[in-house]
C-alpha atoms as a PDB file:
ATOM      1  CA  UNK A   1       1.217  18.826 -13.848  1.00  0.00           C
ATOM      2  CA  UNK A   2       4.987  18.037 -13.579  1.00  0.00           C
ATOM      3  CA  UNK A   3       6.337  15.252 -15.222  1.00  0.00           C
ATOM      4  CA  UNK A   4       7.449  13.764 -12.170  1.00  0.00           C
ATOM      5  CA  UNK A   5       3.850  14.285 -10.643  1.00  0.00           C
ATOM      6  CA  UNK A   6       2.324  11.925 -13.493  1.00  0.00           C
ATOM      7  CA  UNK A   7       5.265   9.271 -12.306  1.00  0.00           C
ATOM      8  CA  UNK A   8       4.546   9.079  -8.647  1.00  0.00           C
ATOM      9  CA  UNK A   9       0.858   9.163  -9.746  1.00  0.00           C
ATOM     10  CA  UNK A  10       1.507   6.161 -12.273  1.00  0.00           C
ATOM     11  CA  UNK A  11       3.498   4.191 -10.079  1.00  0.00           C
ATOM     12  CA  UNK A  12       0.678   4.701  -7.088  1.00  0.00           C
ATOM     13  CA  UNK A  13      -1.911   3.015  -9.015  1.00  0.00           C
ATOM     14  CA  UNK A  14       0.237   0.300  -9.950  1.00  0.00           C
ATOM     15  CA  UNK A  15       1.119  -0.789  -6.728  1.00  0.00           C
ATOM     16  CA  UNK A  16      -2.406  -0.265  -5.569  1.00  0.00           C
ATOM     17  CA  UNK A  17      -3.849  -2.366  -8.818  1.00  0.00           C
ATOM     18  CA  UNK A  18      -0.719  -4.916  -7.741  1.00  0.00           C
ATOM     19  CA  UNK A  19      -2.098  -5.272  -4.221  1.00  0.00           C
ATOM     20  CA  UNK A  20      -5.543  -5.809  -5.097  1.00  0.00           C
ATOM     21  CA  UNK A  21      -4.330  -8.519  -7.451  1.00  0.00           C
ATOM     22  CA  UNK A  22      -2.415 -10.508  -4.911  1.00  0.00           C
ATOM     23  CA  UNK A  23      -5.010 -10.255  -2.364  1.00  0.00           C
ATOM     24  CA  UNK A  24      -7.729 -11.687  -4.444  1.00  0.00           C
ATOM     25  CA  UNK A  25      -5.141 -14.715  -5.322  1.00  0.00           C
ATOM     26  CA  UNK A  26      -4.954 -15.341  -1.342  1.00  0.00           C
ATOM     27  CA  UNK A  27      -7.106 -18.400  -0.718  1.00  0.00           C
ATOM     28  CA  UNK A  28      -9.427 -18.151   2.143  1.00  0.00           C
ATOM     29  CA  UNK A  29      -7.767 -21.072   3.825  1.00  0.00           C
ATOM     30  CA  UNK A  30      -4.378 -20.129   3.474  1.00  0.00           C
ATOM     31  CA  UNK A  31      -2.962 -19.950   7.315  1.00  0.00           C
ATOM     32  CA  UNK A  32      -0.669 -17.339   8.314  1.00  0.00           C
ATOM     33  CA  UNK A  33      -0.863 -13.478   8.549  1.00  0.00           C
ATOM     34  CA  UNK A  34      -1.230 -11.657   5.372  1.00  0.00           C
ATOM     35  CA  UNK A  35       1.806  -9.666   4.419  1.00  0.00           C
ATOM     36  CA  UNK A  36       1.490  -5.656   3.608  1.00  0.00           C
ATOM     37  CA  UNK A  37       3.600  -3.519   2.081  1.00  0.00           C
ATOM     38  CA  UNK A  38       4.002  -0.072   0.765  1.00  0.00           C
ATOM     39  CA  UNK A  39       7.679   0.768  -1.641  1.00  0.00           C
ATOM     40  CA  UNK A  40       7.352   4.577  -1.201  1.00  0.00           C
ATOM     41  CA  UNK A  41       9.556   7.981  -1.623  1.00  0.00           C
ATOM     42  CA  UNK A  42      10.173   9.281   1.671  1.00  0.00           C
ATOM     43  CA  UNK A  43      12.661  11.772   0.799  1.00  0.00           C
ATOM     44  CA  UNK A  44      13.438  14.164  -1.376  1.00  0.00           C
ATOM     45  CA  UNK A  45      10.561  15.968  -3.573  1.00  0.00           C
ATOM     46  CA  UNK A  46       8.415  13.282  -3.684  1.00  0.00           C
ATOM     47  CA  UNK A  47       7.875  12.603   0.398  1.00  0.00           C
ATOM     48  CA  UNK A  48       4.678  14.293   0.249  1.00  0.00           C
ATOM     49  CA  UNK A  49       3.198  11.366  -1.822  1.00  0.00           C
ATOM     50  CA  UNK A  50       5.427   8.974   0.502  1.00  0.00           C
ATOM     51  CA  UNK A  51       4.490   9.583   3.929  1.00  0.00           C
ATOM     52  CA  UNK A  52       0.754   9.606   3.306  1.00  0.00           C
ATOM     53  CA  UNK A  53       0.596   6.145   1.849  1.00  0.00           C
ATOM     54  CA  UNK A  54       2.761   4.789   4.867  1.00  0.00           C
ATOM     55  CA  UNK A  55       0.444   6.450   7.765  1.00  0.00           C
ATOM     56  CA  UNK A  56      -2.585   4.405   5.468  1.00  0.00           C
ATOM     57  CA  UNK A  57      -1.026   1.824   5.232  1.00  0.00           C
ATOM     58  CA  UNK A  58       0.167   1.436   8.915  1.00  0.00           C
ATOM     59  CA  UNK A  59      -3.622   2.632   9.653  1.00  0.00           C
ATOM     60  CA  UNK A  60      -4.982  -0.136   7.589  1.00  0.00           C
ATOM     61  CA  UNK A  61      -2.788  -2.863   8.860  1.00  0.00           C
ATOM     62  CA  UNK A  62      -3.652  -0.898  12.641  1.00  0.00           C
ATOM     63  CA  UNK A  63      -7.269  -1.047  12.768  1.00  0.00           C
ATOM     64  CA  UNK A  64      -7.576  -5.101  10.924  1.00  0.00           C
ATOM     65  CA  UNK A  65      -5.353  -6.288  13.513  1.00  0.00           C
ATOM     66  CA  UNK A  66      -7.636  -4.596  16.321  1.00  0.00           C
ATOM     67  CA  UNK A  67     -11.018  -6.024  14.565  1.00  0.00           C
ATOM     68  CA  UNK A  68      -9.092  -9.841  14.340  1.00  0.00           C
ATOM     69  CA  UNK A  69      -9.712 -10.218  11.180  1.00  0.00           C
ATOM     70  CA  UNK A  70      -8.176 -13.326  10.537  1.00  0.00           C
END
């Protein structure tokens, strides 16, 4: 593995860990929509790590929306 593959690996899990911490500090009867988002490369080397995580992310936020999950 590349240096810069153990980076954009590293910096994955972070945000992941990051947005599993903020939405288990979201209080059940909080009003409002809950806010996504995804900081990603989308150019250069590293858009093959980038463009995944958006389409999941956009899929995720795609299919709660459709369910009403409030």
């Amino acid at each position: 593995m590349s240096m810069k593959n153990i980076i954009v690996g590293i910096i994955i899990i972070v945000a992941i860990v990051l947005i599993g911490y903020q939405v288990s500090n979201q209080s059940a009867s909080e009003d409002g929509p809950i806010k996504i988002g995804y900081i990603g490369p989308f150019t250069g080397d590293a858009v093959v790590y980038g463009e995944p995580m958006r389409n999941v992310t956009e899929l995720a936020v795609t299919e709660i929306n459709a369910a009403g999950v409030q």
